[in-house]
Protein backbone atom coordinates (compact mmCIF):
# COMPACT_ATOMS: atom_id res chain seq x y z
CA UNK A 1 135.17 135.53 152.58
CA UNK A 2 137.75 133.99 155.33
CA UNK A 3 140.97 132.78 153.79
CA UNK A 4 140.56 129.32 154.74
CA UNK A 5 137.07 129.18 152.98
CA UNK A 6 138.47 130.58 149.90
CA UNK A 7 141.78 127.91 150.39
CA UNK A 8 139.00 125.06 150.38
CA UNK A 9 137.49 126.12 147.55
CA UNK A 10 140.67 126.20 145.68
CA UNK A 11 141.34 122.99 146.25
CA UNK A 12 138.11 121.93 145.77
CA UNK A 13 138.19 123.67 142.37
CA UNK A 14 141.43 121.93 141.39
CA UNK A 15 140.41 118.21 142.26
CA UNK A 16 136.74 118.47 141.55
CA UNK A 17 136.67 120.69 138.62
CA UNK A 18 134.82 119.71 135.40
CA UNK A 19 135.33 115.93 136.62
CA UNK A 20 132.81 113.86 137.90
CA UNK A 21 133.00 110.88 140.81
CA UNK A 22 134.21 108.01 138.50
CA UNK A 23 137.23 110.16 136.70
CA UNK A 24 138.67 111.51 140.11
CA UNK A 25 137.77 108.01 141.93
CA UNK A 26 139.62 106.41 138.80
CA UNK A 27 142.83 108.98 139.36
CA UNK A 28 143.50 108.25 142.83
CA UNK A 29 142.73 104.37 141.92
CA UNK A 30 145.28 104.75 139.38
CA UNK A 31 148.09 106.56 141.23
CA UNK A 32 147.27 103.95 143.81
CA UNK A 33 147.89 100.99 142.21
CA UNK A 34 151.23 102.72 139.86
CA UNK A 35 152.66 104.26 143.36
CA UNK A 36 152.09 100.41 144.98
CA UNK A 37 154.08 98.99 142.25
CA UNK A 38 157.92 98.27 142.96
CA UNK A 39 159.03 100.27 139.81
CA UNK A 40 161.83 101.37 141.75
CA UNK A 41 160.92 105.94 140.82
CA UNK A 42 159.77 105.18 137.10
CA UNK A 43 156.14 105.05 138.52
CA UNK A 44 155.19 108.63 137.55
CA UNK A 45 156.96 107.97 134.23
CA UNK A 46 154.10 105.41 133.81
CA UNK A 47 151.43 107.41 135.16
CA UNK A 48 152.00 110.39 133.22
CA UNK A 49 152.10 107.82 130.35
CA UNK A 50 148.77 106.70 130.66
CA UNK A 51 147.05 110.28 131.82
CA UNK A 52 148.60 111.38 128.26
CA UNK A 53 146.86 108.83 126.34
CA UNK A 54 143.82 108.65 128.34
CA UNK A 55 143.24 112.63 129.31
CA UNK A 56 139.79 112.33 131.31
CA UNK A 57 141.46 111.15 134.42
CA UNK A 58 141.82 113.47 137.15
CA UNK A 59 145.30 114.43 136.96
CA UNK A 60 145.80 116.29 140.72
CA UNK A 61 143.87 113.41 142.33
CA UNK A 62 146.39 110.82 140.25
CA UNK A 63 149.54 112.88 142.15
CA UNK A 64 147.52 112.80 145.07
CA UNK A 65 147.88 109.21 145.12
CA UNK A 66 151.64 109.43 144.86
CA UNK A 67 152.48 111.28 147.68
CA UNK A 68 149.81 109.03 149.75
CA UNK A 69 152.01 106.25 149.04
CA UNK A 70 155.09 107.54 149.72
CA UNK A 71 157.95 104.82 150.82
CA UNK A 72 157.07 105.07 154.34
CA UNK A 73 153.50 104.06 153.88
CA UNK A 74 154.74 101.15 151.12
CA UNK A 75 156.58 99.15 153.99
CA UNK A 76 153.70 97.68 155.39
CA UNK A 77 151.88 96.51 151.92
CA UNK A 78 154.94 95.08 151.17
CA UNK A 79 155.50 92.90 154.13
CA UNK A 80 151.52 92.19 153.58
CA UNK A 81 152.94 91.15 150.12
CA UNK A 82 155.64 88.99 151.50
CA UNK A 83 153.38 87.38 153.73
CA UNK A 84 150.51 86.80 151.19
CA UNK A 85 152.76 85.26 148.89
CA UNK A 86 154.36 82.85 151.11
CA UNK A 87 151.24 81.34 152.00
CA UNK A 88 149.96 81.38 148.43
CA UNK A 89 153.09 79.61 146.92
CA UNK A 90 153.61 77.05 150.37
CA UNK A 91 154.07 73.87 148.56
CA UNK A 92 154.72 74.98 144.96
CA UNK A 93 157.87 73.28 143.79
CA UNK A 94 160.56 75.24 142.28
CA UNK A 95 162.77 75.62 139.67
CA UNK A 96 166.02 74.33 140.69
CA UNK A 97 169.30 76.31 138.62
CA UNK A 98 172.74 75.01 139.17
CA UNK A 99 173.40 78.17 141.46
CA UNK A 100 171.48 78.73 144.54
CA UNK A 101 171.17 82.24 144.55
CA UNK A 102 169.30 82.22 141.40
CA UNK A 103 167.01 79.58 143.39
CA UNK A 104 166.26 82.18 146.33
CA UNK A 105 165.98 85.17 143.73
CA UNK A 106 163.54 83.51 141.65
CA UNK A 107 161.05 82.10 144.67
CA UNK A 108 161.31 85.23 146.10
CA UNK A 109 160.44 87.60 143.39
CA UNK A 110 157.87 84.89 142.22
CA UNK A 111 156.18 84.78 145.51
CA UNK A 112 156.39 88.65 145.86
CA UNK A 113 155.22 90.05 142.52
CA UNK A 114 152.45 87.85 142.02
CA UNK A 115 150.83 88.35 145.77
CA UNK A 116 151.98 92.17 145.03
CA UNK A 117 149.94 93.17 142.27
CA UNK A 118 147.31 91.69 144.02
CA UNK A 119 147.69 93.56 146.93
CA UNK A 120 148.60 96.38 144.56
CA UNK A 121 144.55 95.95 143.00
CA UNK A 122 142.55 95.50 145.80
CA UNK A 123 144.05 98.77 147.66
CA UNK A 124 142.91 100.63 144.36
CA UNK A 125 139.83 98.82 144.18
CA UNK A 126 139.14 99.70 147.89
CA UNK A 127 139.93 103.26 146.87
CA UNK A 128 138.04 103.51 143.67
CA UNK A 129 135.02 102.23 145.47
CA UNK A 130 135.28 104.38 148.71
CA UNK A 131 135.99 107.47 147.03
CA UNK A 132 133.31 107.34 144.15
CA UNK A 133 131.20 106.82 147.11
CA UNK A 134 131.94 109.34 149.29
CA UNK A 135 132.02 111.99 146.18
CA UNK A 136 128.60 110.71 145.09
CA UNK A 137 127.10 111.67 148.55
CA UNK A 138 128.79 114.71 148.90
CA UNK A 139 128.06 116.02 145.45
């Protein structure tokens, strides 16, 4: 057997294994919407948190989904975020503090966070459902 044959079914060993569509489709889903989160490097913290306490998700495919996302490829969700929230939030009074930078900080990270976890779930969504796909018709 060629060495690249044998490479590919390594791999395919390691991410397929014992799991079926829905577990790895659910791991990369996962690390997707962890990695898309701005927790600032604690993200794997988290995700090894929940593949402790919930063991039949496909662990590789989860770290998969962490290197996918790397910084680089988080710039442009976040300005999607920034965007999204803007024009969510156009119109919306806001709290006024005695000190303006605490005005700024809090429409920002308002407009942000909320129009970045929902960016955050429909990227894993999108995943989840494209890759259970895909593994369904391949397997």
């Amino acid at each position: 057997m060629r060495i690249s044959n044998r490479l590919k079914k390594h791999w395919a060993d390691i991410f397929l294994g014992d799991f079926t569509p829905h577990n790895i489709a659910l791991g990369l889903a996962l690390g997707t919407f962890i990695a898309l989160l701005p927790t600032f490097g604690f993200g794997i913290l988290v995700a090894m948190g929940i593949l402790f306490f919930f063991p039949h998700i496909n662990k590789p495919a989860t770290v998969f989904a962490f290197i996918l996302w790397n910084p680089f490829t988080q710039i442009p969700v976040y300005m999607l975020s920034i965007h999204l929230g803007s024009f969510l939030f156009e119109g919306i009074p806001i709290v006024k503090y005695d000190i303006e930078i605490l005005n700024q900080f809090y429409t920002f990270t308002r407009r942000f966070l909320v129009a970045h976890v929902l960016v955050s779930l429909a990227c894993s969504l999108i995943i989840y459902l494209s890759i259970r796909g895909l593994l369904k018709i391949k397997l």
